[in-house]
Protein backbone atom coordinates (compact mmCIF):
# COMPACT_ATOMS: atom_id res chain seq x y z
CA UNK A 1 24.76 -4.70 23.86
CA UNK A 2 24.16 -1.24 23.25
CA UNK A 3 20.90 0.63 22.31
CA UNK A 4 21.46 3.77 20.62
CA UNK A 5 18.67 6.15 19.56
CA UNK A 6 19.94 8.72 16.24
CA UNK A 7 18.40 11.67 17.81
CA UNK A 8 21.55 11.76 20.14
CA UNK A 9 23.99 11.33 17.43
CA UNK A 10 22.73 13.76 14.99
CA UNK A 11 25.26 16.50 13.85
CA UNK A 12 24.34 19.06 10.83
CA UNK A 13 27.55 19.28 8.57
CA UNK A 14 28.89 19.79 4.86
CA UNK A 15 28.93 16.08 3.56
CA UNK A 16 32.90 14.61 3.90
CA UNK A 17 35.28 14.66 0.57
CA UNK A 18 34.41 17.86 -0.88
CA UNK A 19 32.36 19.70 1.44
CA UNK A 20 29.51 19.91 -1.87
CA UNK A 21 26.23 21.51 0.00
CA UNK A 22 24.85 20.47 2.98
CA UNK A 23 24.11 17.38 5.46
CA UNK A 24 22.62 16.01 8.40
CA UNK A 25 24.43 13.21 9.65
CA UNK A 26 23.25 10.63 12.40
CA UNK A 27 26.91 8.75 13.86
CA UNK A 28 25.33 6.05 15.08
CA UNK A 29 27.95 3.87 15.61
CA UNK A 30 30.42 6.83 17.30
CA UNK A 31 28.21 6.01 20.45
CA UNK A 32 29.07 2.56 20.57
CA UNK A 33 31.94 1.73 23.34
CA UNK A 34 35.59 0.61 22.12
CA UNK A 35 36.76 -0.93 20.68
CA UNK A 36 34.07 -1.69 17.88
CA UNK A 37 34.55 -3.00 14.52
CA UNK A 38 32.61 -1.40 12.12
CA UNK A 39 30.90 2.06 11.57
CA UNK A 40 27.12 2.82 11.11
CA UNK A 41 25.69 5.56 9.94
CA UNK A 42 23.17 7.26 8.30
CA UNK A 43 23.61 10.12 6.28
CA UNK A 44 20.89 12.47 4.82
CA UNK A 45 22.05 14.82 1.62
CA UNK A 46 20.15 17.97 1.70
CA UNK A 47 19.22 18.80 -2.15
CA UNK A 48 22.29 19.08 -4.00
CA UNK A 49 24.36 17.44 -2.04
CA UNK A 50 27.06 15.19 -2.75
CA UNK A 51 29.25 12.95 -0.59
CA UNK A 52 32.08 13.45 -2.93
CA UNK A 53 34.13 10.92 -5.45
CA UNK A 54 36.80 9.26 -2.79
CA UNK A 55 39.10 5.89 -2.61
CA UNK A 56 37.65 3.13 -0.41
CA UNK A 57 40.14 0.99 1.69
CA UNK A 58 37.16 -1.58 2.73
CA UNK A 59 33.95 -3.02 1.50
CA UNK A 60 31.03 0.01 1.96
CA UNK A 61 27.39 -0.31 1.31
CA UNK A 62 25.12 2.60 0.78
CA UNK A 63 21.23 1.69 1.69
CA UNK A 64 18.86 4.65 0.87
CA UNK A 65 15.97 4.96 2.91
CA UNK A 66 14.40 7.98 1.04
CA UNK A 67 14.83 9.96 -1.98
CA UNK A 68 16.96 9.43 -4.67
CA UNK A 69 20.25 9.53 -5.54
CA UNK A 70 22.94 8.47 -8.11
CA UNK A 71 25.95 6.75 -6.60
CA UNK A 72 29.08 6.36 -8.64
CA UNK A 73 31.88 3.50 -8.91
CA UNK A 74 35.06 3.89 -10.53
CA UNK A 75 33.44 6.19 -12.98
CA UNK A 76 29.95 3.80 -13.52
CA UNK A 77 27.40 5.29 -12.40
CA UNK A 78 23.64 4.30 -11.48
CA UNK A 79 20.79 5.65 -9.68
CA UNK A 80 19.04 4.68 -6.30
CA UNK A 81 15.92 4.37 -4.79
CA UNK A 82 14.43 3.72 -1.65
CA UNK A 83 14.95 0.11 -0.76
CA UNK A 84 18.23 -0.25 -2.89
CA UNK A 85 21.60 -0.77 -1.86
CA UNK A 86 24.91 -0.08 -3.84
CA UNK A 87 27.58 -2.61 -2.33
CA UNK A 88 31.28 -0.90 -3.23
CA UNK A 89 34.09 -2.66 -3.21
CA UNK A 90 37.63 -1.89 -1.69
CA UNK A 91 39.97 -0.19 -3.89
CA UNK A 92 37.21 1.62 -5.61
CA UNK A 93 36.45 5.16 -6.34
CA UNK A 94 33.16 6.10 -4.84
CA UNK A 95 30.75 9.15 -4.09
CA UNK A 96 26.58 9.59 -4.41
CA UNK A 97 24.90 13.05 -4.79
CA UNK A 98 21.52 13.61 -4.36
CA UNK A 99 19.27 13.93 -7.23
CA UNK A 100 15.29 15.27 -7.36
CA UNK A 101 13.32 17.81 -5.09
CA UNK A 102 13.60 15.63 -2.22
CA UNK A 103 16.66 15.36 0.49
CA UNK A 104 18.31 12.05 0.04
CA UNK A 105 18.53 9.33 3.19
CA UNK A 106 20.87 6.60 3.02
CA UNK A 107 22.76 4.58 5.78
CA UNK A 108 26.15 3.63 5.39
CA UNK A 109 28.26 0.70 6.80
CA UNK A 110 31.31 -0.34 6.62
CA UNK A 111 34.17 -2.40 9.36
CA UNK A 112 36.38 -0.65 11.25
CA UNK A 113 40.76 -0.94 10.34
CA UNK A 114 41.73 -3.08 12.88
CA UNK A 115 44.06 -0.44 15.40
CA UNK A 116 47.89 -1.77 15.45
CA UNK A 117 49.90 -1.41 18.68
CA UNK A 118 49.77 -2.08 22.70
């Protein structure tokens, strides 16, 4: 086991695949030991910010802990609340942007590709 407290993981950047606005981003799961199998993290959109439309080679789920948000799914979209979760599915075409006057909080999981050689 491994306890990891977000404070210690938390890293202020442009949100990945398309760099729209601005993030803070808690890697949770970078802090774990290796190998590990899936990623954890949580992920909070500053107003007007976007994680951007992207292919998905795995399952994904976005949970959003505040705000709102409107995530998108091979051109479907739908909005998100606190307390809702959009499960994605591999082979899709995903992104979520932040939507309202407050910053949007969401944690995102998904496993790990499996590392190939000796």
């Amino acid at each position: 086991m491994v306890v990891i407290d977000e404070a210690e993981t938390v890293v202020r950047e442009a949100p990945p695949h398309g760099a729209i606005g601005m993030s803070t981003a808690y890697r949770i799961s970078d802090a774990a030991p290796q190998p590990r199998t899936m990623e954890f993290r949580r992920r909070v959109l500053d107003v007007g910010a976007a994680i951007g439309e992207h292919p998905i080679a795995h399952d994904e789920v976005y949970y959003v802990t505040a705000g709102k948000g409107v995530v998108t799914s091979d051109g479907k979209e739908s909005e998100i609340t606190a307390g809702m979760a959009a499960y994605l599915y591999t082979g899709a075409n995903v992104g979520i942007r932040q939507i309202g006057n407050e910053p949007l909080s969401i944690i995102i999981a998904y496993p790990v590709a499996a590392k190939s050689g000796p």
